[in-house]
Protein backbone atom coordinates (compact mmCIF):
# COMPACT_ATOMS: atom_id res chain seq x y z
CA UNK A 1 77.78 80.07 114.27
CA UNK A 2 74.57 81.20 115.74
CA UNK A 3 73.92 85.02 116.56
CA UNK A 4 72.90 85.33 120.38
CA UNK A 5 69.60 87.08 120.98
CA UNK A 6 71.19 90.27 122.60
CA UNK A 7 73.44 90.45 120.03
CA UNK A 8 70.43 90.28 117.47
CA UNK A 9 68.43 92.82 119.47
CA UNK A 10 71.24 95.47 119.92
CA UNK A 11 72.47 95.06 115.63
CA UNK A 12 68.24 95.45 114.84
CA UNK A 13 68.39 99.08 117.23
CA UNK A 14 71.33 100.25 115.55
CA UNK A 15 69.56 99.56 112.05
CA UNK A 16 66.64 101.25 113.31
CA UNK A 17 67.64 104.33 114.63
CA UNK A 18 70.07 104.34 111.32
CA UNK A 19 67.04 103.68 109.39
CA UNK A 20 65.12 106.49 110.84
CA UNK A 21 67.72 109.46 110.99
CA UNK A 22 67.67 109.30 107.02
CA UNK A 23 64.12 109.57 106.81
CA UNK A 24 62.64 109.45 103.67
CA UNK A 25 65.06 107.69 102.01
CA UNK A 26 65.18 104.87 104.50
CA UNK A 27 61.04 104.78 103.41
CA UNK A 28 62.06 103.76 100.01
CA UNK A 29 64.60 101.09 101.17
CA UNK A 30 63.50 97.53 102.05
CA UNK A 31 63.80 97.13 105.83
CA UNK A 32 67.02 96.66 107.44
CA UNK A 33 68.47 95.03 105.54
CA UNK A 34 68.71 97.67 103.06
CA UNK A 35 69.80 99.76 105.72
CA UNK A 36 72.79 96.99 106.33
CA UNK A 37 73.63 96.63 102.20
CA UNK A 38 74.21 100.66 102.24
CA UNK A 39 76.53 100.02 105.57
CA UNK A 40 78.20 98.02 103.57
CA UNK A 41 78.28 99.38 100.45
CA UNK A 42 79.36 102.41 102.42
CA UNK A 43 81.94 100.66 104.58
CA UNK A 44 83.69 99.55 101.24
CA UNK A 45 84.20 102.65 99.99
CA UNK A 46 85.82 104.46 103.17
CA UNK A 47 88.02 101.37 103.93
CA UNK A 48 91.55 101.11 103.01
CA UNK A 49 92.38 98.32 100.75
CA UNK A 50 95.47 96.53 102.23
CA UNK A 51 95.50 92.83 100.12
CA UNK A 52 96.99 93.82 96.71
CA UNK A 53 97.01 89.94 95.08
CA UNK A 54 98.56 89.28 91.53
CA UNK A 55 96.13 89.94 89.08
CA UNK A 56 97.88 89.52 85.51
CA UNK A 57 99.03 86.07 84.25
CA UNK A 58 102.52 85.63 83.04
CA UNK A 59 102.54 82.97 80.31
CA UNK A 60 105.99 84.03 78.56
CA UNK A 61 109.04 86.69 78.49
CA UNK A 62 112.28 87.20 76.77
CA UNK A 63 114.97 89.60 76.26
CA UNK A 64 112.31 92.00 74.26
CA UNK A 65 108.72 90.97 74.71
CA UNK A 66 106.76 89.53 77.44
CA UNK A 67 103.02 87.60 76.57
CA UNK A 68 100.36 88.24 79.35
CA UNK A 69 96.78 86.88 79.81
CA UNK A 70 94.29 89.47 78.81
CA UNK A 71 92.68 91.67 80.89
CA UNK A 72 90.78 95.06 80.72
CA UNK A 73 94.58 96.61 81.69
CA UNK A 74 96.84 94.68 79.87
CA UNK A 75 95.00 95.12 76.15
CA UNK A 76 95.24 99.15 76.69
CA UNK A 77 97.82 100.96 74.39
CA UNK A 78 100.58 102.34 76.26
CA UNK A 79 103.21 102.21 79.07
CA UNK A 80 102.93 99.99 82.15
CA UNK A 81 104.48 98.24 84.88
CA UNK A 82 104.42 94.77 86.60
CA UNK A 83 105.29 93.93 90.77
CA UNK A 84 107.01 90.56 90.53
CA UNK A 85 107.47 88.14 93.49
CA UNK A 86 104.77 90.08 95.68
CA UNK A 87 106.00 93.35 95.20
CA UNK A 88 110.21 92.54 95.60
CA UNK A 89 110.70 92.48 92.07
CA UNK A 90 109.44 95.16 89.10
CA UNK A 91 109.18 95.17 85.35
CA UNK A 92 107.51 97.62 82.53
CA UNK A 93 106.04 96.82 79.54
CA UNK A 94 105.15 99.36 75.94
CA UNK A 95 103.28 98.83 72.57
CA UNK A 96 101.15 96.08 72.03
CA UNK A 97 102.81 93.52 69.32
CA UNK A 98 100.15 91.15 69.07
CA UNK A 99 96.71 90.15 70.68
CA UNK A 100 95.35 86.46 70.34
CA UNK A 101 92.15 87.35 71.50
CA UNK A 102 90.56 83.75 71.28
CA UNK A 103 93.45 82.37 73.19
CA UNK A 104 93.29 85.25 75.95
CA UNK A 105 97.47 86.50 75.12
CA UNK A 106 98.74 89.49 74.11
CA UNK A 107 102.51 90.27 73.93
CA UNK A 108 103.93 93.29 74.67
CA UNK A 109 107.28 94.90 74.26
CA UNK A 110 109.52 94.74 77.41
CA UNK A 111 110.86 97.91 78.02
CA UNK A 112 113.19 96.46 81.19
CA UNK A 113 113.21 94.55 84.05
CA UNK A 114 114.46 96.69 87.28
CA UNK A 115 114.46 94.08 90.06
CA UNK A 116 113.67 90.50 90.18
CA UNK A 117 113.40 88.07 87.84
CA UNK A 118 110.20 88.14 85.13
CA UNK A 119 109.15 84.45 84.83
CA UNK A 120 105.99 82.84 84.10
CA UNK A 121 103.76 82.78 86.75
CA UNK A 122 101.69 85.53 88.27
CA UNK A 123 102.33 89.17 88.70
CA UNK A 124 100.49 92.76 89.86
CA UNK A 125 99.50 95.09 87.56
CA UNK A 126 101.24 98.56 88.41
CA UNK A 127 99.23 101.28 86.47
CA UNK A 128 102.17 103.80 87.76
CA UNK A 129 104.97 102.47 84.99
CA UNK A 130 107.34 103.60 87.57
CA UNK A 131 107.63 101.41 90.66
CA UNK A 132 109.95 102.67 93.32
CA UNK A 133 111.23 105.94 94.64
CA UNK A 134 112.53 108.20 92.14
CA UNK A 135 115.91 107.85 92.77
CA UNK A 136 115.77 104.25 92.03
CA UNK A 137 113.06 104.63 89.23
CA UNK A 138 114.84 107.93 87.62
CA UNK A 139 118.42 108.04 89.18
CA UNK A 140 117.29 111.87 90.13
CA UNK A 141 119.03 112.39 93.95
CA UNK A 142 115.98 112.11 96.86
CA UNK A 143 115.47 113.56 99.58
CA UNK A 144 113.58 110.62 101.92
CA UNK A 145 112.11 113.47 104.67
CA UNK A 146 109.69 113.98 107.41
CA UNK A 147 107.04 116.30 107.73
CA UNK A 148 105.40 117.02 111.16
CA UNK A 149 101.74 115.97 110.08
CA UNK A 150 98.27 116.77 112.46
CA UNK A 151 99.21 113.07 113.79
CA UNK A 152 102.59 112.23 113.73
CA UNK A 153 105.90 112.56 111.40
CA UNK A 154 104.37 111.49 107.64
CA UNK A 155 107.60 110.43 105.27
CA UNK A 156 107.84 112.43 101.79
CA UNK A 157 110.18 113.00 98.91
CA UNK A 158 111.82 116.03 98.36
CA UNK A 159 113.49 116.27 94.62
CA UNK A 160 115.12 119.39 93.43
CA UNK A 161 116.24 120.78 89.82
CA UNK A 162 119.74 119.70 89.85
CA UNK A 163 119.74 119.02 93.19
CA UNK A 164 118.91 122.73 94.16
CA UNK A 165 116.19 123.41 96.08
CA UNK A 166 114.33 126.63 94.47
CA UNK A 167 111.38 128.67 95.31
CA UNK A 168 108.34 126.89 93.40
CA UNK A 169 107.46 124.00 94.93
CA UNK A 170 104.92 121.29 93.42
CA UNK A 171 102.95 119.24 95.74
CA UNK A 172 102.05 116.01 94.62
CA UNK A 173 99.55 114.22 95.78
CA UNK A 174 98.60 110.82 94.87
CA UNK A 175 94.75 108.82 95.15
CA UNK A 176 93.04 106.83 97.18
CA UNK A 177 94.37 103.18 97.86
CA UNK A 178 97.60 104.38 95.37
CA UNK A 179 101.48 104.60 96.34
CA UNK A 180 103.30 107.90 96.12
CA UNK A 181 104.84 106.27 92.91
CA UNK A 182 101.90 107.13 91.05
CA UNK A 183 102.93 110.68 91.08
CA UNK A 184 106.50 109.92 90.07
CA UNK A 185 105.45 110.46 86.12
CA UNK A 186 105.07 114.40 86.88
CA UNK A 187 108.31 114.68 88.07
CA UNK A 188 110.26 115.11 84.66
CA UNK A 189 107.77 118.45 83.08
CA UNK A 190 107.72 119.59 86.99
CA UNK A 191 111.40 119.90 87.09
CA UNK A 192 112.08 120.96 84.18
CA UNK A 193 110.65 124.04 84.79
CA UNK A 194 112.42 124.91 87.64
CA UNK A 195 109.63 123.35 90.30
CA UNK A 196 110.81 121.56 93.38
CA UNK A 197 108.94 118.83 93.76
CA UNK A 198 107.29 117.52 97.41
CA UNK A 199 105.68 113.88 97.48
CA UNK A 200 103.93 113.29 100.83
CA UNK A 201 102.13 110.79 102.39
CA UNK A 202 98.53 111.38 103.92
CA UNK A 203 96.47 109.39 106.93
CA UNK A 204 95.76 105.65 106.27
CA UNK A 205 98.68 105.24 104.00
CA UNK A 206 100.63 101.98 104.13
CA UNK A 207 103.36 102.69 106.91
CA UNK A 208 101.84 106.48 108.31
CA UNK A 209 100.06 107.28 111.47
CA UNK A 210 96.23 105.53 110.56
CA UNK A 211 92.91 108.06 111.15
CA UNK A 212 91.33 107.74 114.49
CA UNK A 213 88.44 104.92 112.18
CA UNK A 214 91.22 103.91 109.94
CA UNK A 215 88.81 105.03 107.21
CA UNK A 216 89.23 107.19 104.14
CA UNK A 217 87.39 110.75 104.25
CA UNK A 218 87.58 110.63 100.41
CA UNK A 219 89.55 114.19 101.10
CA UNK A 220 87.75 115.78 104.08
CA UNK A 221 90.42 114.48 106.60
CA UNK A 222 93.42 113.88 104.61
CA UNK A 223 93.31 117.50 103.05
CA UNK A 224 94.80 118.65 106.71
CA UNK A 225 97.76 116.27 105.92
CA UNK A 226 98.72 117.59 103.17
CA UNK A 227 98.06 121.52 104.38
CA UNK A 228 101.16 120.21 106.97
CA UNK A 229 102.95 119.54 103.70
CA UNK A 230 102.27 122.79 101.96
CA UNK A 231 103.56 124.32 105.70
CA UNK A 232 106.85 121.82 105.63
CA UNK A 233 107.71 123.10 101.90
CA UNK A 234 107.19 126.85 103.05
CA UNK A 235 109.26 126.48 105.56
CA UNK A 236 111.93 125.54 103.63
CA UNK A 237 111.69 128.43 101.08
CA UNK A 238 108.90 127.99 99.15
CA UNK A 239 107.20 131.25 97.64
CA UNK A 240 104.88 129.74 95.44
CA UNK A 241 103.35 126.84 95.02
CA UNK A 242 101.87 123.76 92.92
CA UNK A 243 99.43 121.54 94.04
CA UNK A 244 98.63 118.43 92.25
CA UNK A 245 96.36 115.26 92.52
CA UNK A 246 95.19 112.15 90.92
CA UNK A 247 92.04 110.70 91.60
CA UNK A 248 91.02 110.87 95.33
CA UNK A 249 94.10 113.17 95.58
CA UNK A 250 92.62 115.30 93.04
CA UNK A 251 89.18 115.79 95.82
CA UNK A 252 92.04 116.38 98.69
CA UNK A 253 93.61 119.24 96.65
CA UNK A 254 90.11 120.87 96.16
CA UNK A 255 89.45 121.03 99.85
CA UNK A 256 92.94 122.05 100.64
CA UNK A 257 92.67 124.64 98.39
CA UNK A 258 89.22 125.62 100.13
CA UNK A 259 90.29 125.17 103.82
CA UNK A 260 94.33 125.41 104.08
CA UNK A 261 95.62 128.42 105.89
CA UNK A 262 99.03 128.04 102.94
CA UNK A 263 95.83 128.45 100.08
CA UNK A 264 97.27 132.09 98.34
CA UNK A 265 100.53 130.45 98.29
CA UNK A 266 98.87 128.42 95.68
CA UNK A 267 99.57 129.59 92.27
CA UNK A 268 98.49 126.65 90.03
CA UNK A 269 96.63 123.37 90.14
CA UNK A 270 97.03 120.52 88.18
CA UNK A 271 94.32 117.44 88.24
CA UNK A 272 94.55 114.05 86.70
CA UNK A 273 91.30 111.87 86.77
CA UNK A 274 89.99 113.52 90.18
CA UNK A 275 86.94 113.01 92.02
CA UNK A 276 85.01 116.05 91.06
CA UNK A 277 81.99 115.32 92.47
CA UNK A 278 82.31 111.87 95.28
CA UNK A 279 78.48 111.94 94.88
CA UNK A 280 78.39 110.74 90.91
CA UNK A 281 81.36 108.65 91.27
CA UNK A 282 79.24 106.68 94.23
CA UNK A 283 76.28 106.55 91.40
CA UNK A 284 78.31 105.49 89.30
CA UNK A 285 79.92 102.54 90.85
CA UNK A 286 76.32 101.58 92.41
CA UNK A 287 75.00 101.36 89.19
CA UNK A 288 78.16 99.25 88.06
CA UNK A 289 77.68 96.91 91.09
CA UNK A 290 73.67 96.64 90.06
CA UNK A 291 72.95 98.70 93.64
CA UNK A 292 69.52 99.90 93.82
CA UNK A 293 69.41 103.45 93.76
CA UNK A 294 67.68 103.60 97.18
CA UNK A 295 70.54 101.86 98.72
CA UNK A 296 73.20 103.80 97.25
CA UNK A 297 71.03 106.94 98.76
CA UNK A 298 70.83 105.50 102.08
CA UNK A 299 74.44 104.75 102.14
CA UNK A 300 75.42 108.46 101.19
CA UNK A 301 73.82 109.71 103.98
CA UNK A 302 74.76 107.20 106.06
CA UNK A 303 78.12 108.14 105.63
CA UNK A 304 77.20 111.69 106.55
CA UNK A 305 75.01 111.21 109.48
CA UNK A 306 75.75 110.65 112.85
CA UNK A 307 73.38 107.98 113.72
CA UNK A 308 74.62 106.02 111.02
CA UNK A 309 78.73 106.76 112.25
CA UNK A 310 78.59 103.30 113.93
CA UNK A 311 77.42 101.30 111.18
CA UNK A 312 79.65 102.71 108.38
CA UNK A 313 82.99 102.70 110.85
CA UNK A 314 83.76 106.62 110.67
CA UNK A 315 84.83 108.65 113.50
CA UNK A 316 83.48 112.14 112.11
CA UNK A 317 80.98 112.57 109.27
CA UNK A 318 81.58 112.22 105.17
CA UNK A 319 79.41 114.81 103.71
CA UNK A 320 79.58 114.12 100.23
CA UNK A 321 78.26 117.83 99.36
CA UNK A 322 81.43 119.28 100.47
CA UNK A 323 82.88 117.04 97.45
CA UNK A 324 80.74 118.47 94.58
CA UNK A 325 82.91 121.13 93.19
CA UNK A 326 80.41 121.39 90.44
CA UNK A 327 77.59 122.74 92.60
CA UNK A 328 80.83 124.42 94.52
CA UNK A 329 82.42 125.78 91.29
CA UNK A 330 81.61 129.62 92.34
CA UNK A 331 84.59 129.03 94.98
CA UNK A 332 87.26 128.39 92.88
CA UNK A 333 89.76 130.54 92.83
CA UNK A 334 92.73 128.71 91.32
CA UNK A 335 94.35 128.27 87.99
CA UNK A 336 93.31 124.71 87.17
CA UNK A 337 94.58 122.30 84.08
CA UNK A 338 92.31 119.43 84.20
CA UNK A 339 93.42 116.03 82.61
CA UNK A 340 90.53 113.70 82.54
CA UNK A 341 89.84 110.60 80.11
CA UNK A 342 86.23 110.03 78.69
CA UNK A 343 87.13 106.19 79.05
CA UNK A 344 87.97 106.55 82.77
CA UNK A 345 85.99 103.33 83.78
CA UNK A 346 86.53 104.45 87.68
CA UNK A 347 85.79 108.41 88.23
CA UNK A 348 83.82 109.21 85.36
CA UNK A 349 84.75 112.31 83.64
CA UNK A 350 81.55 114.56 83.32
CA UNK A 351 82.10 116.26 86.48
CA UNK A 352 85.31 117.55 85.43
CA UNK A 353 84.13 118.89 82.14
CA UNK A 354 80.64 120.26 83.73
CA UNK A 355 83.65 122.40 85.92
CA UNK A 356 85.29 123.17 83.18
CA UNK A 357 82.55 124.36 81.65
CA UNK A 358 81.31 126.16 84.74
CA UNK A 359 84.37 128.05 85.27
CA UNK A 360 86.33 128.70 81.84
CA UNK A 361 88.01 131.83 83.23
CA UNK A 362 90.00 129.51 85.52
CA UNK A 363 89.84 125.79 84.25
CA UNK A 364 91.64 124.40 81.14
CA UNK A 365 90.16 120.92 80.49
CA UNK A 366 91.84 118.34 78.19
CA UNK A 367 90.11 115.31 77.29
CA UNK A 368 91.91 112.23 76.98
CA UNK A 369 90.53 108.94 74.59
CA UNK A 370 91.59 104.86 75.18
CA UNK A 371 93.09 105.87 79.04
CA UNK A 372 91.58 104.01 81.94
CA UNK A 373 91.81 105.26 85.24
CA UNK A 374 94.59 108.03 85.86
CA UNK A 375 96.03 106.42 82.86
CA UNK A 376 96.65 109.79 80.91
CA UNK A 377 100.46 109.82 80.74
CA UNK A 378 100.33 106.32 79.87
CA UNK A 379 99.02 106.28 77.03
CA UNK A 380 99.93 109.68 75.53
CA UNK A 381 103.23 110.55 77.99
CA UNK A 382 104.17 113.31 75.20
CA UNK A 383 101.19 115.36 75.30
CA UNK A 384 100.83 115.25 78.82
CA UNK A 385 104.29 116.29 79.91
CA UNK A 386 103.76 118.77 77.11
CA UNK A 387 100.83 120.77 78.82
CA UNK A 388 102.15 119.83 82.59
CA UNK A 389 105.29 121.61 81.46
CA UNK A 390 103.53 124.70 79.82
CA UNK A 391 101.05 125.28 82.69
CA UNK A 392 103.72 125.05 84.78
CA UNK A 393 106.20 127.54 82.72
CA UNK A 394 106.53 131.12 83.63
């Protein structure tokens, strides 16, 4: 299909004026259409990713093992999970028991099959292990709530310590493009320790009240959701409180704790592969995607400038400075543990230790080896409920 020639004129005056608000930048770009790869490249990162195809091969299962094709995922040590039948049916998976390399297999031990039936064919990886609600996932008794969020009711989970509420409550958070059962592997440290535990949903999540773009903020929107959810727990008795967050929901607790009126309620902070710094994990993934560095420029401030709103699909800025809680790390004023693999192929990891670094007094940083993206308690669930559960003691 042909463009029209209005339609040509008015898309070359929106690059323009994009191209000139950033200036400089826009100087060392090609033309416009640099101007429209950073759009894009933009674009992809505030926009919600709602196809979730199979991705893992099923060649094989029986009553103890099941063979996969390999992939970066499925070679990893540790514990995982599989959505069978589009997402009706569930399995996990443990250790490794043998990798054929040449012929692209590696068989894993089955550690159950919770719904559906595990047949060859293909499935979805599920980094989470768990894949439902915890009372289906962990038999522990759920609350399935509501929480009065800035635009409309946002569902949650409300578990207790043998099924009584108490006042510590741990706010978990989970990342960007995830499912609250991501978060469902804190639960058992979190509870143990007396901690009530709140799992919310946030703005653009699959079945909650959408943005007014339908774009991520990478935290600088969806931080007010879960402010409402640190409200909704202190209204119901809450003296203290835990936040945690993985990944993007790591960079949401970080401006919550900046910006929530509910912030001294906070006593402790726990972080699992979070976006430290949105700036360096943009880098990054430019440089992955063989992005000049130009255009990954361009698109930053894109994101953050008005003029270049329209092209990038966002109703109020992204200013990706906000984000850098390294530059930022005078303002903390939380007790942080910070669990963050060098091997993270997603958020890279040197933000989080140049905090750590930057605020010892208040950060206590523990490297992980092997785990991919928020993939700590997979491949080490010992040691990591092991320092959850002492952080969160006392």
């Amino acid at each position: 299909m042909t463009e029209q020639a209005p339609a040509r004129a008015g898309r070359a005056r929106r690059l323009a004026l994009a191209g000139a608000a950033v200036g400089g930048t826009a100087a060392l770009a090609s033309g416009g259409g640099s101007v429209a790869a950073a759009a894009y490249f933009a674009r992809r990162v505030v926009t919600p990713e709602r196809a979730r195809p199979d991705d893992v091969v099923v060649h094989s299962a029986d009553a103890t093992s099941v063979v996969l094709g390999t992939t970066a995922e499925t070679v990893v040590p540790g514990r995982y999970g599989l959505w069978l039948e589009g997402g009706l049916g569930h399995a996990r998976y443990g250790e490794v028991l043998e990798l054929d390399a040449t012929a692209g297999r590696v068989r894993r031990e089955l550690l159950g099959v919770d719904r559906g039936v595990l047949a060859p064919g293909t499935a979805r990886f599920n980094p989470y292990f768990h894949g439902s609600a915890p009372d289906d996932s962990l038999d522990l008794p759920t609350e399935h709530v509501t929480y009065d969020g800035e635009l409309g009711p946002m569902p949650a989970w409300v578990v207790t310590p043998g099924g009584v509420p108490t006042t510590r409550w741990a706010v978990l958070v989970h990342g960007r493009g995830a499912r609250r059962e991501e978060t469902v592997r804190a639960l058992a440290p979190l509870l143990a320790e007396g901690w009530t535990c709140l799992v919310p949903t946030y703005r653009n999540d699959e079945g909650v009240p959408a943005g007014p773009d339908g774009r991520y903020a990478l935290g600088l929107s969806e931080w007010r959701d879960i402010d409402a959810a640190m409200g909704y727990a202190l209204g119901r008795g809450a003296e203290e409180l835990l936040l945690a967050g993985w990944s993007m929901g790591g960079a949401i607790v970080l401006q919550a704790l900046d910006r929530s009126v509910h912030a001294d309620a906070v006593g402790r902070v726990v972080l699992d592969g979070p976006v430290v710094d949105w700036g360096d994990v943009l880098a990054h993934h430019a440089h992955e995607h063989h992005i000049p560095p130009p255009v990954g420029s361009l698109a930053r401030l894109l994101m953050r400038h008005r003029l270049g709103h329209r092209l990038v699909g966002v109703h109020e800025g992204v200013d990706l400075a906000l984000t850098d809680w390294v530059r930022r790390a005078d303002e903390l004023r939380h007790r942080v543990l910070l669990i963050h693999s060098a091997d993270d192929e997603f958020v890279p990891f040197g933000p989080s230790l140049a905090l750590a670094q930057a605020r010892p007094d208040l950060v206590q940083f523990h490297e992980w080896r092997l785990a991919r993206h928020c993939k700590e308690w997979n491949t080490d669930p010992e040691r990591w409920e092991s320092l959850v559960r002492e952080f969160a003691s006392g």
